[in-house]
Protein backbone atom coordinates (compact mmCIF):
# COMPACT_ATOMS: atom_id res chain seq x y z
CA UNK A 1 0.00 0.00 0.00
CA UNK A 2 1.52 3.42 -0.62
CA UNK A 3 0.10 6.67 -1.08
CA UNK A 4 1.33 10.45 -1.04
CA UNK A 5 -0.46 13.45 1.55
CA UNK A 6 0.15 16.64 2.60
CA UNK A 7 1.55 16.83 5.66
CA UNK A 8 -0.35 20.01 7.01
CA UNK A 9 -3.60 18.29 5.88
CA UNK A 10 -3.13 14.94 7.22
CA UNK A 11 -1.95 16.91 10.66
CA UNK A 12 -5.07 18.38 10.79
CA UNK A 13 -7.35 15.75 10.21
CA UNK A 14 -5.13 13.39 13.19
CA UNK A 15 -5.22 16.81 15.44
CA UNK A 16 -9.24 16.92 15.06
CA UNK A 17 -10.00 13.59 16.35
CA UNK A 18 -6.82 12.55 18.33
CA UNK A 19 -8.49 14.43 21.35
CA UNK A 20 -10.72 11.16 21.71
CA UNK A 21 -8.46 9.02 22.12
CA UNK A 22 -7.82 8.37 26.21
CA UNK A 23 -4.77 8.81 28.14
CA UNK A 24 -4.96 5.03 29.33
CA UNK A 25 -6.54 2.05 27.11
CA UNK A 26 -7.75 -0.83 27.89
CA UNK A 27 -7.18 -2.09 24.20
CA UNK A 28 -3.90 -1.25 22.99
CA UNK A 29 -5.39 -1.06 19.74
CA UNK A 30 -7.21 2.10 20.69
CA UNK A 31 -3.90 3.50 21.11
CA UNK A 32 -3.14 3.68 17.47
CA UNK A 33 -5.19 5.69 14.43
CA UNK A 34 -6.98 3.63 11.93
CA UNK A 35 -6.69 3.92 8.70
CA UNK A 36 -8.31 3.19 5.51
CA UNK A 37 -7.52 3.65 2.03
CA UNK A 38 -10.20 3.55 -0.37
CA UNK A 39 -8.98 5.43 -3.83
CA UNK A 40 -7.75 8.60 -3.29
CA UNK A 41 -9.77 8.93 0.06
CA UNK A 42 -7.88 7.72 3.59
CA UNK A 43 -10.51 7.38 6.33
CA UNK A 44 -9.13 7.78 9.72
CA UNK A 45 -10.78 6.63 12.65
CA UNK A 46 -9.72 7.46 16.80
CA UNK A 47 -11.49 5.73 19.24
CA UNK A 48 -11.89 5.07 23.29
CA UNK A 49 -14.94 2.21 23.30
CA UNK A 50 -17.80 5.35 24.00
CA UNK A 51 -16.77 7.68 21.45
CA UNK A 52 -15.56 7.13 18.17
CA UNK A 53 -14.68 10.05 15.48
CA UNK A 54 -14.31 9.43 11.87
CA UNK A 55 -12.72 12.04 9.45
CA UNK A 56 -11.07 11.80 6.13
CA UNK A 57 -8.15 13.25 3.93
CA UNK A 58 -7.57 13.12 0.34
CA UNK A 59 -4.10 11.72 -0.96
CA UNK A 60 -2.49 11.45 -4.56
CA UNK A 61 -0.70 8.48 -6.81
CA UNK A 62 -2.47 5.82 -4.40
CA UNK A 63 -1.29 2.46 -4.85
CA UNK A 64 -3.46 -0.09 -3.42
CA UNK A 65 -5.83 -0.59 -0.88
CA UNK A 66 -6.73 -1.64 2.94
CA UNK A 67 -6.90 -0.82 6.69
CA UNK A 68 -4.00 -0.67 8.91
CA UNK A 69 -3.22 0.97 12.73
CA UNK A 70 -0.53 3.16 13.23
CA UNK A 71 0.33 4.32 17.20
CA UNK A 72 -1.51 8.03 17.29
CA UNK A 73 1.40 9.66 19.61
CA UNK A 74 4.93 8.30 17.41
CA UNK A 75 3.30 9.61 14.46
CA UNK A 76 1.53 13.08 15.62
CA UNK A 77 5.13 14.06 17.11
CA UNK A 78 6.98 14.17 14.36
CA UNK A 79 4.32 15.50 11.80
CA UNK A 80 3.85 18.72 14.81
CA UNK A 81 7.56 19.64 13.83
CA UNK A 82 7.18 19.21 10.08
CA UNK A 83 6.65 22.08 7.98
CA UNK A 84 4.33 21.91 4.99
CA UNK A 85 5.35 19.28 2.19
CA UNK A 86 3.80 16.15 0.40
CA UNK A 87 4.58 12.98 2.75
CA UNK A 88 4.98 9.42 0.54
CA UNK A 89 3.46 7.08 3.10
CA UNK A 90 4.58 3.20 2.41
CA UNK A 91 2.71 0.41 4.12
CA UNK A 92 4.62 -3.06 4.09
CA UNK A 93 1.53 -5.48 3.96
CA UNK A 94 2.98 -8.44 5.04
CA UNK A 95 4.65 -7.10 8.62
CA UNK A 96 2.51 -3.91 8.95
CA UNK A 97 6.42 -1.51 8.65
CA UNK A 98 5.34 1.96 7.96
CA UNK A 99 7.66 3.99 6.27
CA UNK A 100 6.96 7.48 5.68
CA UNK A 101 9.48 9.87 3.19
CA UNK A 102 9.66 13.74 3.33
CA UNK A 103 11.70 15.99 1.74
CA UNK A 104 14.83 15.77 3.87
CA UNK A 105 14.33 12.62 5.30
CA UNK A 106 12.40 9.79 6.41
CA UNK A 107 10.62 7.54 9.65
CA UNK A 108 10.04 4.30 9.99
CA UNK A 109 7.21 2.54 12.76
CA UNK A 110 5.22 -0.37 13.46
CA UNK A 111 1.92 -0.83 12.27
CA UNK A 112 -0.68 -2.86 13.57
CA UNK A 113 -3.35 -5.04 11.82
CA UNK A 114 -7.11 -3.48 12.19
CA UNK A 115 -8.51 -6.78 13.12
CA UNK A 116 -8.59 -6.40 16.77
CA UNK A 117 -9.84 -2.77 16.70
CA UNK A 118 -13.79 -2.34 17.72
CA UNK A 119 -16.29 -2.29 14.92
CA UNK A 120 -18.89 0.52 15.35
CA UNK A 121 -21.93 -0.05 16.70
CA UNK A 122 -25.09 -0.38 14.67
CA UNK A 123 -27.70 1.73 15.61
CA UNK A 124 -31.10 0.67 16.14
CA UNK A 125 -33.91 0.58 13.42
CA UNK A 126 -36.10 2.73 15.31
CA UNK A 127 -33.33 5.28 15.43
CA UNK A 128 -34.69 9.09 15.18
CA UNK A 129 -33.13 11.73 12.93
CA UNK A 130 -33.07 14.85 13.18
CA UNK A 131 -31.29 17.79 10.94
CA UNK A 132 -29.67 20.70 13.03
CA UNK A 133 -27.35 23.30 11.35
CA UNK A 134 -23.88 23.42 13.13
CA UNK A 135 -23.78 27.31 14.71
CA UNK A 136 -26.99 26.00 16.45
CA UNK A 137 -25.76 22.74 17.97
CA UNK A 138 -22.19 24.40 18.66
CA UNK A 139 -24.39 27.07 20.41
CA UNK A 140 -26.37 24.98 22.31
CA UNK A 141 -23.44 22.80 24.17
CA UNK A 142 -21.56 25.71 24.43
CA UNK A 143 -23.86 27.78 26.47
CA UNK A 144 -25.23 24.03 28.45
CA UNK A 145 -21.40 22.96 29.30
CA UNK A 146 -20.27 24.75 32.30
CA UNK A 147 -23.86 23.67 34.21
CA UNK A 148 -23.57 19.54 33.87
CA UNK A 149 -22.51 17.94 37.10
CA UNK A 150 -19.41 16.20 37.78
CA UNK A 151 -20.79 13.78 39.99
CA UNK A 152 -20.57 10.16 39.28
CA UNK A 153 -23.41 9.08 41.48
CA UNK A 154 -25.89 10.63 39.76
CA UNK A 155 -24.68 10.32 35.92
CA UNK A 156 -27.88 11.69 34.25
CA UNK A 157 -26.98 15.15 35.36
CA UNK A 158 -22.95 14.84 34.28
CA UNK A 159 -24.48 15.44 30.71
CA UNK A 160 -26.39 17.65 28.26
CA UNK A 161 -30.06 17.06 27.67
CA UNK A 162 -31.26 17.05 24.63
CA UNK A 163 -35.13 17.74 24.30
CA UNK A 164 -36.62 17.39 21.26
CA UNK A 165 -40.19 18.46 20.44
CA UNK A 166 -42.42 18.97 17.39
CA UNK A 167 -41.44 22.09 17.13
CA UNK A 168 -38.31 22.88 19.14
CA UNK A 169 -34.84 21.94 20.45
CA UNK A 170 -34.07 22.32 23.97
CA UNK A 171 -30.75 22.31 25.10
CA UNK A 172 -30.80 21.49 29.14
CA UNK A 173 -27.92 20.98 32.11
CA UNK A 174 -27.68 21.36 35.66
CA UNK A 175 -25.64 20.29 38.58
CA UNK A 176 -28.30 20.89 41.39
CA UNK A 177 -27.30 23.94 41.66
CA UNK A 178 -27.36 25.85 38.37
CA UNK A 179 -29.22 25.39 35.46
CA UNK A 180 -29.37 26.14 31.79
CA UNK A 181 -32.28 25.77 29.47
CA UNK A 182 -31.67 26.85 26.18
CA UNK A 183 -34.88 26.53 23.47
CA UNK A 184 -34.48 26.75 19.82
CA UNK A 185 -37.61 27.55 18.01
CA UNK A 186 -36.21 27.32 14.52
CA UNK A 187 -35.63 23.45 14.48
CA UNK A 188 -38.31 20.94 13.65
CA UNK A 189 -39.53 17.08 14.29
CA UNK A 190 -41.58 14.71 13.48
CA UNK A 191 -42.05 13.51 16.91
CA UNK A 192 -40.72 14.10 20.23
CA UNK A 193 -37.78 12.51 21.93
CA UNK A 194 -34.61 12.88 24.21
CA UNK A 195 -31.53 11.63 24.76
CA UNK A 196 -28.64 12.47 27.01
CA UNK A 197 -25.50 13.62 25.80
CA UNK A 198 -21.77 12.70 27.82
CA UNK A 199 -19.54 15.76 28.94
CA UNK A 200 -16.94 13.86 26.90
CA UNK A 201 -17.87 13.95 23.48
CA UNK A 202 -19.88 17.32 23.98
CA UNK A 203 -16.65 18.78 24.72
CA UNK A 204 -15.23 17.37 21.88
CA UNK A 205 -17.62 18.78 19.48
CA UNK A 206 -17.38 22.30 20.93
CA UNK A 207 -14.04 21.96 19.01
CA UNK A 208 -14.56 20.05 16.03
CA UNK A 209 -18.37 22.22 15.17
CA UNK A 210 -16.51 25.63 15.78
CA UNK A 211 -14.34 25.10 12.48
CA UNK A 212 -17.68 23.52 10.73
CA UNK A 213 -20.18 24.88 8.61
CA UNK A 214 -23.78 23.47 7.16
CA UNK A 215 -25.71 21.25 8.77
CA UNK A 216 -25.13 18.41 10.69
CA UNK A 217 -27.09 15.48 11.17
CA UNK A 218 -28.23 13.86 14.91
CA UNK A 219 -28.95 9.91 14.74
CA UNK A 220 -29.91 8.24 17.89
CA UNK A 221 -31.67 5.49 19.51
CA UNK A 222 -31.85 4.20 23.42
CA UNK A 223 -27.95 3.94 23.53
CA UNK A 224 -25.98 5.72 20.71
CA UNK A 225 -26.30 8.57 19.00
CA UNK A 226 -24.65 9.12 15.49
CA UNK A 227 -23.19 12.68 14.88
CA UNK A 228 -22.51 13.75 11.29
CA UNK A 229 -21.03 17.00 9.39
CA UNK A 230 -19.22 17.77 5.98
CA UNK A 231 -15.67 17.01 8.00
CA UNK A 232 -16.47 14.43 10.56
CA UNK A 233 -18.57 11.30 11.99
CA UNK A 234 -18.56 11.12 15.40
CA UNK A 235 -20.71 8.00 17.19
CA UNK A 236 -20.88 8.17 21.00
CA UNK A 237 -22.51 6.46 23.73
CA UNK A 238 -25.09 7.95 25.59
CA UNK A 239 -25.88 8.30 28.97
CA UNK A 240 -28.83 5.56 29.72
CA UNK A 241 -31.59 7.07 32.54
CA UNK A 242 -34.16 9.51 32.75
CA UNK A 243 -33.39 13.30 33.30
CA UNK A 244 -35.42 15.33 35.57
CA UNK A 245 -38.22 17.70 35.18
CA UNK A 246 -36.17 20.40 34.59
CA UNK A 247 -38.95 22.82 34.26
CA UNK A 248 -40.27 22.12 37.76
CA UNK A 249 -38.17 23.62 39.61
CA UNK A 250 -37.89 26.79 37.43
CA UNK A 251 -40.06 29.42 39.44
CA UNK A 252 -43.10 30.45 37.49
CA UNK A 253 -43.02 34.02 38.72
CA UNK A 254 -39.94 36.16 40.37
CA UNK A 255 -41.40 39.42 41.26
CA UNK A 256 -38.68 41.61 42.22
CA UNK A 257 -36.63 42.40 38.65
CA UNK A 258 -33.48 44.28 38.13
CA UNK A 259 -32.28 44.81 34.40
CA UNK A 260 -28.46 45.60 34.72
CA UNK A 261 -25.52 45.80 32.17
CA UNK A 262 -24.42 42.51 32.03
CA UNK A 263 -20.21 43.43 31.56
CA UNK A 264 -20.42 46.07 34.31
CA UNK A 265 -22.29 43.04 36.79
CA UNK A 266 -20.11 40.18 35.43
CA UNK A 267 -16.65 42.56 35.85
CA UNK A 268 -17.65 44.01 39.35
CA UNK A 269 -18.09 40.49 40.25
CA UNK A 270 -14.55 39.25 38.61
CA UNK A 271 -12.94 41.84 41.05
CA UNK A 272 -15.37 41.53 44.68
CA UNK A 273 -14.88 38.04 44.11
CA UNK A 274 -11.40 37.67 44.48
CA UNK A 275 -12.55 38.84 48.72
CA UNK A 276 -14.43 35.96 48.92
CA UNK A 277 -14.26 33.39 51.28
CA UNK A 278 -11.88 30.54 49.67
CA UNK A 279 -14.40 28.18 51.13
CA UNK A 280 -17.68 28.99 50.09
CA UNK A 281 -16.91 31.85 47.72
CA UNK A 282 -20.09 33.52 48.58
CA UNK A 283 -21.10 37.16 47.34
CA UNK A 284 -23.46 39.22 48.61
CA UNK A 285 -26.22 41.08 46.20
CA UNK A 286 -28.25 44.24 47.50
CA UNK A 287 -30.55 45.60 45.63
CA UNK A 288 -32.62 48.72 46.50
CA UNK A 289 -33.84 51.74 44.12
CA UNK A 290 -32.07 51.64 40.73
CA UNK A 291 -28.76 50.36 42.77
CA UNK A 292 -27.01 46.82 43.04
CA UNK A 293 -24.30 46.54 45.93
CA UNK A 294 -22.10 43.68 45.30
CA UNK A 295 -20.04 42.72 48.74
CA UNK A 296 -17.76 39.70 50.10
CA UNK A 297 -15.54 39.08 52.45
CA UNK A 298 -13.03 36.38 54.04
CA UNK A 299 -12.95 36.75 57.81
CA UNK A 300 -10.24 34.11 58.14
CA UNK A 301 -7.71 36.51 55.96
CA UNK A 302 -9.69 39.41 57.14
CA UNK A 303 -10.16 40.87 53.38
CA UNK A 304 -13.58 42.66 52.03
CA UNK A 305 -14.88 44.39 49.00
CA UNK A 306 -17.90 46.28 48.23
CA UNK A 307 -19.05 47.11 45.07
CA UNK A 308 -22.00 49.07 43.35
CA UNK A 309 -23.51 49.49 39.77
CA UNK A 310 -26.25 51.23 38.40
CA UNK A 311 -29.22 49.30 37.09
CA UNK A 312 -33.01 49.63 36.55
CA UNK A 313 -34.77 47.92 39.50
CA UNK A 314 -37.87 49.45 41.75
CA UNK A 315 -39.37 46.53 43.78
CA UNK A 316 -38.59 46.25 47.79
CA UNK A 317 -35.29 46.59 49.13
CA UNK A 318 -33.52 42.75 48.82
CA UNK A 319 -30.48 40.76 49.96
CA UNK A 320 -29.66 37.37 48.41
CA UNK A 321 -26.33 35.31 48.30
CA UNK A 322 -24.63 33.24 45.47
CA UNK A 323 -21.80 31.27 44.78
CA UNK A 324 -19.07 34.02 42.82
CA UNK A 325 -17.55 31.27 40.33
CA UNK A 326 -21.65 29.96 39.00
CA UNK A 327 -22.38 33.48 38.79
CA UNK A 328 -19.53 34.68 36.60
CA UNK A 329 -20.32 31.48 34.82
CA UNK A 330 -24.04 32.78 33.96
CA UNK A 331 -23.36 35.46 33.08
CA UNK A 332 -20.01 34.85 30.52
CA UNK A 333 -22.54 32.54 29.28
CA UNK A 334 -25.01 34.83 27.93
CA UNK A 335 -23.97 37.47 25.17
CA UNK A 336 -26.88 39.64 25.45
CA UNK A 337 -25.93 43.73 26.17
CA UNK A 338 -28.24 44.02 29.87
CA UNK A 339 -29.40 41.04 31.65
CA UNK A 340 -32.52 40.59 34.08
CA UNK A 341 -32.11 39.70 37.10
CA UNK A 342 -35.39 37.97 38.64
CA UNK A 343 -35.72 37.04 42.28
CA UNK A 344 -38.57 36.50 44.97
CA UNK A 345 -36.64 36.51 48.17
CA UNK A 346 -32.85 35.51 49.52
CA UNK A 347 -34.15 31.32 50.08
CA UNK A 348 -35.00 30.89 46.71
CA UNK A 349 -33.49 30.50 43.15
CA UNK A 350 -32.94 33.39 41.05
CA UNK A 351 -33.43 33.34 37.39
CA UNK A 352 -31.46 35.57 35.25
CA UNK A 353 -32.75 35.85 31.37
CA UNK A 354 -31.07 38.20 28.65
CA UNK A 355 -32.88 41.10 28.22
CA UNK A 356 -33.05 40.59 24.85
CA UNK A 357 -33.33 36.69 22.93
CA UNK A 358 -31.07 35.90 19.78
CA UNK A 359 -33.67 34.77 17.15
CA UNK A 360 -35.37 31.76 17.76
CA UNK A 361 -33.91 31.61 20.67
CA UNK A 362 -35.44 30.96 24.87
CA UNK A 363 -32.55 31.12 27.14
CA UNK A 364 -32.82 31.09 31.11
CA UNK A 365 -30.39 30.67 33.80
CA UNK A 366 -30.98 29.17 36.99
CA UNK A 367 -28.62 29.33 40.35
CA UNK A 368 -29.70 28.58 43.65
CA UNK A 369 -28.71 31.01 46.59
CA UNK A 370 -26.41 30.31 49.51
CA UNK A 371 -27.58 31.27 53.10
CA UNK A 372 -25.90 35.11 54.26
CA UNK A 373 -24.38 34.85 57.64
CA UNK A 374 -26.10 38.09 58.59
């Protein structure tokens, strides 16, 4: 088997799906790329058992074809120090030698034979499909990531729910204590259904959808769901278990609303923060006539801060507490100009909404208050 690449586009294509690949395997196999020549087309597969991604290169003068492993770290090494040249890639088919010829030199490495890596699961043939252009699934994990849990006893919530309607795509996480619902209006089903979708791959696509355009297409059943886009195929376990009625324990009514700028709240609270106790990291939010007082302190180091910012509020005088680091979270996650802020008293959660919605789009925030020593 031999075939010619360039190097810059065969780095890319190893760089975009190598990030799948785990640290420790239990399959050696899954240590290695896959390969597959087909023509002028060489399909490369990365793999940990859950997630699989698929992408593909094209080469010139190919000479044969056939699958074949090659160990993803010895060969992403060298190719990071290469600069940009055709690479003659020739695959001994008898012992699986790779030898690989550049302009001022060459490498030689071990292959491996594909038989023992895992064949991808079928998915079922009740599988639903459902056609969602990129920007709006990178946008929906993007704003859902920093609210899914990290706790393994309850692995339902260490995900991103995916809610799917006749006529709308909700984009849900939570920890317990914060929550993100994000509704897209523009996307359309035949019939509802939900799945949930691992922190894992999620993060994974945040990378691979930012540098993808057009749609992409969402394949799932009970235990899989099949992810594809013009540049990559990514097939990923999903977390089995039902989520929880995430809209039951968003309050139907906060009376008390302030409407604030949302970089003037979100930088006052970068710098009272930093007072906080290192414990709890709890702030302290005032709000009385048109004025929000932002306050924390660390008795332990004996440091304070007090803060205040204009903003648009005219209900009773109120004092509620929050964790700093969810807070900043919230509000780096919405890109809205003002935000508003929607309480009913310091015991229960607070709700914070842009002020205004990108198109098609419902987004709420949800964090839960911490008690105020005073």
């Amino acid at each position: 088997m031999k075939f010619n690449v360039s190097s810059s586009a065969l780095l890319s294509a190893l760089q975009s799906i190598s990030k799948v690949i785990a640290s420790k395997n239990t399959l050696p196999i899954l240590d290695c790329f896959l390969f597959n020549l087909e023509g002028v087309k060489l399909t490369i597969t990365a793999s940990d058992t859950e997630t699989r991604l698929v992408t593909s290169v094209d080469v010139v003068s190919p000479d044969g074809s056939g699958l074949f492993a090659i160990d993803a770290k010895r060969l992403l090494d060298p190719l990071k120090e290469l600069p940009e040249q055709p690479l003659t890639f020739d695959i001994n088919d008898d012992n699986m030698t790779v030898n690989v010829d550049y302009e001022n030199g060459k490498f030689n490495l071990p292959g491996q034979r594909y038989d023992t890596y895992p064949q991808q699961r079928p998915l079922k043939d009740n599988a639903i499909s459902l056609e969602v252009e990129s920007q709006i699934l990178l946008n929906g994990i993007n704003r859902a990531f920093f609210a899914a849990a990290d706790d393994e006893l309850r692995p339902v919530m260490t995900g991103i729910y995916f809610d799917i309607v006749t006529d709308s795509l909700t984009f849900v996480a939570s920890d317990g204590h914060e929550l993100v619902r994000l509704r897209n209006l523009s996307i359309r089903s035949s019939e509802s259904a939900s799945f949930i979708l691992p922190k894992k791959p999620a993060n994974i696509l945040r990378g691979l959808l930012a540098k993808t355009s057009g749609n992409a297409t969402v394949i799932f059943d009970d235990n899989n769901a099949y992810i594809k886009t013009s540049v990559f195929e990514m097939v990923c376990r999903l977390i089995e278990g039902r989520y929880p009625n995430y809209d039951a324990v968003i309050p139907p009514e906060n009376p008390n609303k302030a409407t604030i700028d949302r970089i003037s709240f979100l930088t006052a609270l970068k710098r009272v923060s930093v007072f906080s106790s290192q414990a709890s990291g709890l702030v302290k939010i005032q709000l009385a006539e048109n004025e929000m007082v932002i306050s924390a302190q660390d008795v332990d180091f004996s440091t304070s801060a007090e803060e205040k910012i204009v903003c648009q509020y005219t209900a009773m005088p109120l004092s509620i507490g929050f964790k700093a680091s969810s807070l900043i979270d919230i509000l780096a996650n919405i890109s809205s100009e003002n935000v508003v802020f929607q309480l009913a008293d310091s015991t229960r959660a607070g709700v914070i909404v842009p002020s205004e919605n990108e198109e098609n789009e419902d987004l709420l925030m949800l964090l839960m208050p911490m008690m105020l020593n005073d």
